[in-house]
PDB file of N, CA and C in Angstrom:
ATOM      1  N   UNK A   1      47.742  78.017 240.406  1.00  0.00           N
ATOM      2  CA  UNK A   1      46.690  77.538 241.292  1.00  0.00           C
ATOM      3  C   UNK A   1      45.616  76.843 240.455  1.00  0.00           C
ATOM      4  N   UNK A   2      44.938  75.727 241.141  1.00  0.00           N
ATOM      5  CA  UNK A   2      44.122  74.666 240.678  1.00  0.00           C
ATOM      6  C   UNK A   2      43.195  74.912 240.960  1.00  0.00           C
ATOM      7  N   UNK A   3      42.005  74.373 240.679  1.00  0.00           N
ATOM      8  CA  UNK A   3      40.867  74.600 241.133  1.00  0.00           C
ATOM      9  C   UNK A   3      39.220  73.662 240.912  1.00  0.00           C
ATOM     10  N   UNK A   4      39.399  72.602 241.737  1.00  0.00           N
ATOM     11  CA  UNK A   4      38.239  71.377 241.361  1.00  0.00           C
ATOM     12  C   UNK A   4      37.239  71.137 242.235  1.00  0.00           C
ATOM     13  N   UNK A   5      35.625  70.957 241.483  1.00  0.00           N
ATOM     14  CA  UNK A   5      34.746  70.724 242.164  1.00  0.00           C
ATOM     15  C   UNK A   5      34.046  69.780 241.992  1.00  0.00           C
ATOM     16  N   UNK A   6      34.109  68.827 243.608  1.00  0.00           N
ATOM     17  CA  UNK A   6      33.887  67.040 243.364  1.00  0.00           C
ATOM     18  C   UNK A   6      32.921  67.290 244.138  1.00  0.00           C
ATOM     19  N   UNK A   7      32.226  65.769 243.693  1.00  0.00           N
ATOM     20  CA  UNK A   7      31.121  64.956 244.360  1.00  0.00           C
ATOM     21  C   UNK A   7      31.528  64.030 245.079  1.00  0.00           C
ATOM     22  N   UNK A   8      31.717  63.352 246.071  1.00  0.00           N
ATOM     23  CA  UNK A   8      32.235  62.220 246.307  1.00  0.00           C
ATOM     24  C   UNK A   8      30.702  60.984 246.749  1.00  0.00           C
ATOM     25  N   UNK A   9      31.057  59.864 246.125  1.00  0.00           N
ATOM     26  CA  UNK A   9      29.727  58.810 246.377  1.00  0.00           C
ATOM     27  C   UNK A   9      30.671  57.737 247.514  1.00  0.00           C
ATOM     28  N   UNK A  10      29.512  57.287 248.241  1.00  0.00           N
ATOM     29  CA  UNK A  10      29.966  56.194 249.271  1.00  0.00           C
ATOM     30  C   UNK A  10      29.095  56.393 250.117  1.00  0.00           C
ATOM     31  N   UNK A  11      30.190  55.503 251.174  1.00  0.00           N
ATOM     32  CA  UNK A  11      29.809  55.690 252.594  1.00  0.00           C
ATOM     33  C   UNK A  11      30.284  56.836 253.642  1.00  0.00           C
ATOM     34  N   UNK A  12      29.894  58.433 253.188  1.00  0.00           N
ATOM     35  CA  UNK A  12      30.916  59.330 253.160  1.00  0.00           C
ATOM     36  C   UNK A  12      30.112  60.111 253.844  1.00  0.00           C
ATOM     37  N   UNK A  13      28.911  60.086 254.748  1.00  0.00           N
ATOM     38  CA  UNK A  13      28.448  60.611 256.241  1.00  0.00           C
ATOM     39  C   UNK A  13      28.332  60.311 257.094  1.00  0.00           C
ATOM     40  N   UNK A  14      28.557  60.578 258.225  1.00  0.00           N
ATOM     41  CA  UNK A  14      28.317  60.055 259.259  1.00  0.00           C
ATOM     42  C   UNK A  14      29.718  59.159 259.823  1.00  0.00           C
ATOM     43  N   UNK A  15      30.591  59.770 258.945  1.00  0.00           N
ATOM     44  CA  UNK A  15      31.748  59.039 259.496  1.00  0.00           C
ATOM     45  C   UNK A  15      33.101  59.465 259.240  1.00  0.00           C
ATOM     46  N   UNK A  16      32.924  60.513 259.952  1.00  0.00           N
ATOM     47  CA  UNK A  16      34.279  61.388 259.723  1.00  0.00           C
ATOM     48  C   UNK A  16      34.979  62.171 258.674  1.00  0.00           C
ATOM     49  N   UNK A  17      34.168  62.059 257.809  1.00  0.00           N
ATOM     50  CA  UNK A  17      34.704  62.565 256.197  1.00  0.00           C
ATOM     51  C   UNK A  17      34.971  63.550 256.383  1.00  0.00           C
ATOM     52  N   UNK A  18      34.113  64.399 256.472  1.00  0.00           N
ATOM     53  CA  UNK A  18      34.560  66.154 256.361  1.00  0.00           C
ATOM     54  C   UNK A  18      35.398  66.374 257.169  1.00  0.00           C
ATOM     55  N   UNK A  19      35.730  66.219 258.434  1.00  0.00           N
ATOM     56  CA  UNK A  19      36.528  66.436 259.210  1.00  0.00           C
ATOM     57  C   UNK A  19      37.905  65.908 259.072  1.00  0.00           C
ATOM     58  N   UNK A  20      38.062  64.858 258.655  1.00  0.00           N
ATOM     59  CA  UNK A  20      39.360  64.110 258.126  1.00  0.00           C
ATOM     60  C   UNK A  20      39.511  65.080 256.946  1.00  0.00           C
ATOM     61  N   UNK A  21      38.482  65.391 255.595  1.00  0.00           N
ATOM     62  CA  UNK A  21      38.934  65.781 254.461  1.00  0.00           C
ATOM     63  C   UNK A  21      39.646  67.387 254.709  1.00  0.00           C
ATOM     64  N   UNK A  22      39.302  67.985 255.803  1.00  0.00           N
ATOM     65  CA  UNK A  22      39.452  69.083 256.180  1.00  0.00           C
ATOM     66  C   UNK A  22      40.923  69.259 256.614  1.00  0.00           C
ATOM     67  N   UNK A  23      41.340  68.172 257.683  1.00  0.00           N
ATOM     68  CA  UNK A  23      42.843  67.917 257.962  1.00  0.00           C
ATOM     69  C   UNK A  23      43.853  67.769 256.787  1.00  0.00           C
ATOM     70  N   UNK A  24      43.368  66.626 255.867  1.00  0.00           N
ATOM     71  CA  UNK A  24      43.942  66.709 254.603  1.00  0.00           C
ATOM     72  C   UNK A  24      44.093  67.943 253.870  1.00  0.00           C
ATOM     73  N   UNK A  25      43.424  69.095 253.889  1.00  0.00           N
ATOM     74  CA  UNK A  25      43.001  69.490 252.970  1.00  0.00           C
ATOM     75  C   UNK A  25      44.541  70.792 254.174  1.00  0.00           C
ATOM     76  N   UNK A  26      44.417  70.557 255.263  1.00  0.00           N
ATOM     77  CA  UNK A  26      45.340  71.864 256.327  1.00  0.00           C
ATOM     78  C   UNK A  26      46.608  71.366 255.848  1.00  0.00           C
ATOM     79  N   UNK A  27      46.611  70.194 255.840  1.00  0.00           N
ATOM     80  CA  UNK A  27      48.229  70.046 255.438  1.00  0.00           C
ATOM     81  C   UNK A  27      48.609  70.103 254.121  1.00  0.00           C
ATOM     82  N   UNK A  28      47.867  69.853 253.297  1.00  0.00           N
ATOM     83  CA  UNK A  28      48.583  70.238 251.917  1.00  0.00           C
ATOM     84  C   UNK A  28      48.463  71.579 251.794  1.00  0.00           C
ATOM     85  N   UNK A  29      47.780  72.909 252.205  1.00  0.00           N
ATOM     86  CA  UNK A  29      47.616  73.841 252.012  1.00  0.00           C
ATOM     87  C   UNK A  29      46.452  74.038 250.932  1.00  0.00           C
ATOM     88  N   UNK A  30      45.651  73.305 251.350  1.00  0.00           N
ATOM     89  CA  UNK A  30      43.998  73.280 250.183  1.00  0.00           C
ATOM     90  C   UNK A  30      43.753  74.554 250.651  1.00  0.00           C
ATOM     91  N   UNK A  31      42.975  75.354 249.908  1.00  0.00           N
ATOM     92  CA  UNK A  31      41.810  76.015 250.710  1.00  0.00           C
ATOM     93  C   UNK A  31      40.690  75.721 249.483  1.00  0.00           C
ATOM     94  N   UNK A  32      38.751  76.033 250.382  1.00  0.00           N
ATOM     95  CA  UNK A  32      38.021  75.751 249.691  1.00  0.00           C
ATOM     96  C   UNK A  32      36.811  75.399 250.910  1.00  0.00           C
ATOM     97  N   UNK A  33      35.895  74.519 250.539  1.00  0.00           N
ATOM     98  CA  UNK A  33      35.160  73.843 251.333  1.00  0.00           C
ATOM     99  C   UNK A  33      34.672  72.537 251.294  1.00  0.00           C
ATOM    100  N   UNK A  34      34.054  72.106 252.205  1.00  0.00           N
ATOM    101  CA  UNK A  34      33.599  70.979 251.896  1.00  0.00           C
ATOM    102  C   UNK A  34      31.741  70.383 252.739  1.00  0.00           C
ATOM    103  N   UNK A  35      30.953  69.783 252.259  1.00  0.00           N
ATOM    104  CA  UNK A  35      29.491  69.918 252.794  1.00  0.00           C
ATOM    105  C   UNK A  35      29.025  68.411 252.764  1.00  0.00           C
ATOM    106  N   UNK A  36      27.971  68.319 253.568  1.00  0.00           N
ATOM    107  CA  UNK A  36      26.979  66.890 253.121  1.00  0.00           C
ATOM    108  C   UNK A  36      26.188  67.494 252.339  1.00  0.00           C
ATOM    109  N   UNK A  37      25.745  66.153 251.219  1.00  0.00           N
ATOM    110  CA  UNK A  37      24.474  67.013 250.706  1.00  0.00           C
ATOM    111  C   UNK A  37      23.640  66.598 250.869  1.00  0.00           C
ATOM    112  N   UNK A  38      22.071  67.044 251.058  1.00  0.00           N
ATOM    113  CA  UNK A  38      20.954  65.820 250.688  1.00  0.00           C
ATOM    114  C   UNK A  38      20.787  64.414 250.585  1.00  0.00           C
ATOM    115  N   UNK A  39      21.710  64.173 249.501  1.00  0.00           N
ATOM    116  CA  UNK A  39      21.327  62.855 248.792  1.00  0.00           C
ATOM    117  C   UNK A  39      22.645  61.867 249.002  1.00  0.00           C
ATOM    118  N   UNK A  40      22.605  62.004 250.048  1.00  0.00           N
ATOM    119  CA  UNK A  40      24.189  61.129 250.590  1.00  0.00           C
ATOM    120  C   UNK A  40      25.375  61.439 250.321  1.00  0.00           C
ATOM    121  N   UNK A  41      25.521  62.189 249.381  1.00  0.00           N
ATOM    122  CA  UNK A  41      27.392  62.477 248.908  1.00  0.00           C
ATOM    123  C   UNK A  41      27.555  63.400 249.371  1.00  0.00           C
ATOM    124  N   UNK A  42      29.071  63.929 249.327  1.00  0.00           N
ATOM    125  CA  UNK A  42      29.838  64.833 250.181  1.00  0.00           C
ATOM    126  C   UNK A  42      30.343  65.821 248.529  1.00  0.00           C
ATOM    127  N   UNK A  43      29.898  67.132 248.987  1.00  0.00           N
ATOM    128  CA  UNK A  43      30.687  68.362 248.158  1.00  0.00           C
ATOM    129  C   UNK A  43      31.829  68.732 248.612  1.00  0.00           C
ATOM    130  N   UNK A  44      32.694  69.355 247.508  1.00  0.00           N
ATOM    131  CA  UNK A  44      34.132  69.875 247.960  1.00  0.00           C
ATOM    132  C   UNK A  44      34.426  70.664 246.824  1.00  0.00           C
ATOM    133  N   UNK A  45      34.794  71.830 246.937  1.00  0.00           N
ATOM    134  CA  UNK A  45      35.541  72.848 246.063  1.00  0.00           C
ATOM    135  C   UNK A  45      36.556  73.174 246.970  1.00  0.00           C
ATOM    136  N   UNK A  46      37.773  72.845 245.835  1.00  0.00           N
ATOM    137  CA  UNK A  46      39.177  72.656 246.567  1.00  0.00           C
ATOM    138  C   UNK A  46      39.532  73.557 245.093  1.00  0.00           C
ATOM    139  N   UNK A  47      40.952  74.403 246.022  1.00  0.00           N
ATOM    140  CA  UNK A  47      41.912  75.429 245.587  1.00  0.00           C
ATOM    141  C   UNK A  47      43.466  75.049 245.880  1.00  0.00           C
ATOM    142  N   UNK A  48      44.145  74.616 244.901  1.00  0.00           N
ATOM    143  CA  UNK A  48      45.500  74.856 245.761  1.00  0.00           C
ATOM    144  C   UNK A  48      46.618  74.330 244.568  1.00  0.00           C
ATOM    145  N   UNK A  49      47.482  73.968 244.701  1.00  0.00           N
ATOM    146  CA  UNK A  49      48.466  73.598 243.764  1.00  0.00           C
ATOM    147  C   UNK A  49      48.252  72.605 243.133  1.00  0.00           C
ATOM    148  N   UNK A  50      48.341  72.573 241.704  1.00  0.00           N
ATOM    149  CA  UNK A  50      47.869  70.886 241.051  1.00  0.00           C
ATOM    150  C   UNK A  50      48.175  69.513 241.740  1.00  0.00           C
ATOM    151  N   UNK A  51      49.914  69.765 241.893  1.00  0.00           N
ATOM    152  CA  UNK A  51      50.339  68.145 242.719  1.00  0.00           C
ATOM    153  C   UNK A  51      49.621  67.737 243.611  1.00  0.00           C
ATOM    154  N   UNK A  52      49.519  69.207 244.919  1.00  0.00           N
ATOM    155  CA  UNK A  52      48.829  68.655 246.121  1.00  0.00           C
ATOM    156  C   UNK A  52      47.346  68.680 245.738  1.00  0.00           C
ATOM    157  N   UNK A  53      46.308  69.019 244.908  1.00  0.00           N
ATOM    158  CA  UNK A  53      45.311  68.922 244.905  1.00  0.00           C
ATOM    159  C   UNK A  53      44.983  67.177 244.527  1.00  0.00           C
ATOM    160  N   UNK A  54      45.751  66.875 243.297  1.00  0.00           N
ATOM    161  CA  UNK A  54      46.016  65.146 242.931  1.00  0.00           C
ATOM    162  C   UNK A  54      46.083  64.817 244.111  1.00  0.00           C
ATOM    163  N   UNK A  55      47.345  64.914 244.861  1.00  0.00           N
ATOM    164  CA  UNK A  55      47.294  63.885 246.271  1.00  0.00           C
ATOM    165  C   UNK A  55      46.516  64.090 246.789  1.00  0.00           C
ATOM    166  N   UNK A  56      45.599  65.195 247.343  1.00  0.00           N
ATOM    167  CA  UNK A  56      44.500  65.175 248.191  1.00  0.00           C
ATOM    168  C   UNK A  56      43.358  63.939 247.922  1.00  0.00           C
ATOM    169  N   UNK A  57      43.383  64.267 245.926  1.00  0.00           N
ATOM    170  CA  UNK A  57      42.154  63.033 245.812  1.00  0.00           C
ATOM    171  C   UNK A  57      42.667  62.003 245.786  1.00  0.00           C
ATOM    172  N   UNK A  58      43.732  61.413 246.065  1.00  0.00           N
ATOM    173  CA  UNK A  58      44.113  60.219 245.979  1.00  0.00           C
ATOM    174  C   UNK A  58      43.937  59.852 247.559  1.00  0.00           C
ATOM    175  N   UNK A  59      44.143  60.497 248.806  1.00  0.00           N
ATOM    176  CA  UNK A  59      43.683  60.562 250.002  1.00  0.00           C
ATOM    177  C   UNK A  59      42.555  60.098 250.319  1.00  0.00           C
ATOM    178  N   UNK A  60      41.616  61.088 249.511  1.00  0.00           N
ATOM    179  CA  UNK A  60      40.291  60.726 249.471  1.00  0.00           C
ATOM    180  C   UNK A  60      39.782  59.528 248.951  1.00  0.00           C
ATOM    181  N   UNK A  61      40.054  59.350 248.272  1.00  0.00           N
ATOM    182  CA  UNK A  61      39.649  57.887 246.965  1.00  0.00           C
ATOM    183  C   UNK A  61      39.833  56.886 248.077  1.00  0.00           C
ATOM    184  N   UNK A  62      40.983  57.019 249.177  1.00  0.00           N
ATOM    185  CA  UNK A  62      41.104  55.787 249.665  1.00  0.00           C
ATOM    186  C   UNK A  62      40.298  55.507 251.132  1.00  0.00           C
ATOM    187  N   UNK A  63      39.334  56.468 251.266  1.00  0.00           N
ATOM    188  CA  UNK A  63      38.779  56.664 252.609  1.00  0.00           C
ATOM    189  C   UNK A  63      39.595  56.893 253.692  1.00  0.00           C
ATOM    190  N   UNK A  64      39.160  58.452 253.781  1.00  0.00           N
ATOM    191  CA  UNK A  64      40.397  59.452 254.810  1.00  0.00           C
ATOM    192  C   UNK A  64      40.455  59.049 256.463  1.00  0.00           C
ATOM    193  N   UNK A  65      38.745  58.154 256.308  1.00  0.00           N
ATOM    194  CA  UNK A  65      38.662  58.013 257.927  1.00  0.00           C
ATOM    195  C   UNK A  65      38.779  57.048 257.919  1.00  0.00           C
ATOM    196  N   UNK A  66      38.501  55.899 259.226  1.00  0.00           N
ATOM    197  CA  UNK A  66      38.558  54.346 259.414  1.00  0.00           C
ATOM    198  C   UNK A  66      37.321  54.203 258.517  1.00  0.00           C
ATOM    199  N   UNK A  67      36.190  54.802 259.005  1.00  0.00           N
ATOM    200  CA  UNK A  67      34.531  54.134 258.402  1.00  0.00           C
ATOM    201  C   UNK A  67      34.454  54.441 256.950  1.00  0.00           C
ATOM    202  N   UNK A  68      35.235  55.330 256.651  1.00  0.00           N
ATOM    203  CA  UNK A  68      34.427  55.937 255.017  1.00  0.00           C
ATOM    204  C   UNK A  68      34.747  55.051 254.289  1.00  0.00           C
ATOM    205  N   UNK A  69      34.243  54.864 253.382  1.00  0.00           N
ATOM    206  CA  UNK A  69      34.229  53.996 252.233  1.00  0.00           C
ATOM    207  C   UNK A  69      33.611  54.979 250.512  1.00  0.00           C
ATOM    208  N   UNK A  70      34.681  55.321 250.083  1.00  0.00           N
ATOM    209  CA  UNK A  70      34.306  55.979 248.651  1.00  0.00           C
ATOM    210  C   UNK A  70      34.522  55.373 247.687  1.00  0.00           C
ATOM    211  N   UNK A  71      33.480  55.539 247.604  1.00  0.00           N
ATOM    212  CA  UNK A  71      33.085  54.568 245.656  1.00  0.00           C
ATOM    213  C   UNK A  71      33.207  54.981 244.557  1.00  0.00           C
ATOM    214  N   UNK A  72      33.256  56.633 244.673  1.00  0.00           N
ATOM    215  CA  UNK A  72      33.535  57.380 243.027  1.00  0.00           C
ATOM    216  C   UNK A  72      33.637  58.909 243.559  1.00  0.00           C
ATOM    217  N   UNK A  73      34.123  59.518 243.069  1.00  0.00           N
ATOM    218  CA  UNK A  73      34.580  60.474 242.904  1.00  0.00           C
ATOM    219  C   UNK A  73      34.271  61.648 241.543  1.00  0.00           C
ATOM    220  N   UNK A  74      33.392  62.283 241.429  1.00  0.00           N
ATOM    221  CA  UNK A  74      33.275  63.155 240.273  1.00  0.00           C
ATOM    222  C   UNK A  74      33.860  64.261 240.616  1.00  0.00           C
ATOM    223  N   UNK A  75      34.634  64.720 239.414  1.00  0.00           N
ATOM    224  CA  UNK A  75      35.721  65.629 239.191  1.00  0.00           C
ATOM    225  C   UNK A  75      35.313  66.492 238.153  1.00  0.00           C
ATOM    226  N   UNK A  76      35.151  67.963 238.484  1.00  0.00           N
ATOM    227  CA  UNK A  76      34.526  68.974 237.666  1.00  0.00           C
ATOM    228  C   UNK A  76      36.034  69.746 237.197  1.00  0.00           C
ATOM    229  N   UNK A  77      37.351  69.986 236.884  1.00  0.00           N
ATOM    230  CA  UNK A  77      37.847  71.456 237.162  1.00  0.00           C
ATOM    231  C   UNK A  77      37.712  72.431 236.326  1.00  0.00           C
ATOM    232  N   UNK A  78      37.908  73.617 237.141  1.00  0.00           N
ATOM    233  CA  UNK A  78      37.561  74.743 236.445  1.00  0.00           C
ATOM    234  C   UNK A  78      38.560  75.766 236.555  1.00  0.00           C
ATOM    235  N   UNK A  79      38.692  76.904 235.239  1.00  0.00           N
ATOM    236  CA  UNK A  79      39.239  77.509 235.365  1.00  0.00           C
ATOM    237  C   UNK A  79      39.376  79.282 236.035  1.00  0.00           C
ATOM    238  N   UNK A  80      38.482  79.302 236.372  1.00  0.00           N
ATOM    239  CA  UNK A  80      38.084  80.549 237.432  1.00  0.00           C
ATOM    240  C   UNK A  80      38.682  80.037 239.170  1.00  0.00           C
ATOM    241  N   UNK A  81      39.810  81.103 239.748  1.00  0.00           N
ATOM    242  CA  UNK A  81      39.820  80.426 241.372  1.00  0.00           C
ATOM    243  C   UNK A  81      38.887  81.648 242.252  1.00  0.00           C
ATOM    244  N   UNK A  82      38.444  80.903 242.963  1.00  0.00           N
ATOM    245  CA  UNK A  82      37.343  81.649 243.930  1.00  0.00           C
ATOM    246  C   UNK A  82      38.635  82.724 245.334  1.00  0.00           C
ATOM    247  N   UNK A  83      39.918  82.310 245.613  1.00  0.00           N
ATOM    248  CA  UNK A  83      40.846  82.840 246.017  1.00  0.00           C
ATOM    249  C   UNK A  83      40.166  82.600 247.938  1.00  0.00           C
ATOM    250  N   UNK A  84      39.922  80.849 247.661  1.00  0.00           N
ATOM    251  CA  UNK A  84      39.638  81.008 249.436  1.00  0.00           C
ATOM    252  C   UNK A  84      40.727  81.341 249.873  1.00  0.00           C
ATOM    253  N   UNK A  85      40.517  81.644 251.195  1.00  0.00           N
ATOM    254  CA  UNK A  85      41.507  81.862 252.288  1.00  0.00           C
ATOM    255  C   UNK A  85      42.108  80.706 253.182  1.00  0.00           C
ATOM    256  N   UNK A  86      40.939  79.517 253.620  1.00  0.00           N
ATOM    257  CA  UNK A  86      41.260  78.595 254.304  1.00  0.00           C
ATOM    258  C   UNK A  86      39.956  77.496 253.721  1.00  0.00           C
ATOM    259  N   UNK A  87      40.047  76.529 254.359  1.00  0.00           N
ATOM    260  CA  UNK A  87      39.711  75.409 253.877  1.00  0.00           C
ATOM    261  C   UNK A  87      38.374  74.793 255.213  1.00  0.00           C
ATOM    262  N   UNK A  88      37.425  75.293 254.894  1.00  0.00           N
ATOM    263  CA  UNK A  88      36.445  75.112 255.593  1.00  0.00           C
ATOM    264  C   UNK A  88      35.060  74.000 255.591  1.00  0.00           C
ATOM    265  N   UNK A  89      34.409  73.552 256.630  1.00  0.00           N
ATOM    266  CA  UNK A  89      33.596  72.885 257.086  1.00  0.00           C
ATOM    267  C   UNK A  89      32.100  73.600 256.729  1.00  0.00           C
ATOM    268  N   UNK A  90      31.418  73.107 255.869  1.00  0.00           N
ATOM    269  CA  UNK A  90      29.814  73.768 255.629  1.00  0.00           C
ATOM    270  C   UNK A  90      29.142  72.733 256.183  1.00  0.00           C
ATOM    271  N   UNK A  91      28.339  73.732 257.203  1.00  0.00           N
ATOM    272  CA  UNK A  91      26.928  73.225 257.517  1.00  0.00           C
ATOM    273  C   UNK A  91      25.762  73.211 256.377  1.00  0.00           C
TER     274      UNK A  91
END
C-alpha cells in the first residue's frame, strides 16, 4: 500500500473536482480524502495500490470534470498509511 499527499493548482473549485476525484478515487479502490482549501487548490491524501494510485493522478492531471482545468500537481509521498477505510469528501 501507497500513500500520497497532493496539492492540486488550477481551475479546481467550483467545478466538480472533488466529486469527480471521489468517483475516481471508488473505482480504483483509493481510500483517503479530499478538500478545498482557502487559497484555491484542492487537498487529497490518497491510500491505495501504487499502479492505481499513478493512474488516479494521471486522471487528475487531465481534469476529471468537463470545467476543471489542472495546472500542477504537488506530490508529497509518504511512508506511514493512515489505513482509511473509504475515500471521502471534506468539508
Amino acid at each position: 500500500m501507497a500513500r500520497k499527499h497532493m496539492i492540486v493548482h488550477g481551475r479546481v473549485q467550483g467545478v466538480g473536482f472533488r466529486a469527480t476525484a471521489k468517483q475516481i478515487a471508488d473505482q480504483l479502490n483509493i481510500q483517503g480524502w479530499v478538500k478545498n482549501k482557502s487559497d484555491g487548490t484542492v487537498e487529497i491524501d490518497a491510500e491505495g495500490e501504487s499502479d492505481h494510485l499513478s493512474h488516479f493522478i494521471d486522471q487528475l492531471n487531465q481534469g476529471p470534470s468537463p470545467f476543471a482545468k489542472v495546472s500542477a500537481i504537488d506530490i508529497t509521498e509518504s511512508e506511514t498509511e493512515k489505513g482509511y477505510k473509504k475515500f471521502k469528501i471534506v468539508e
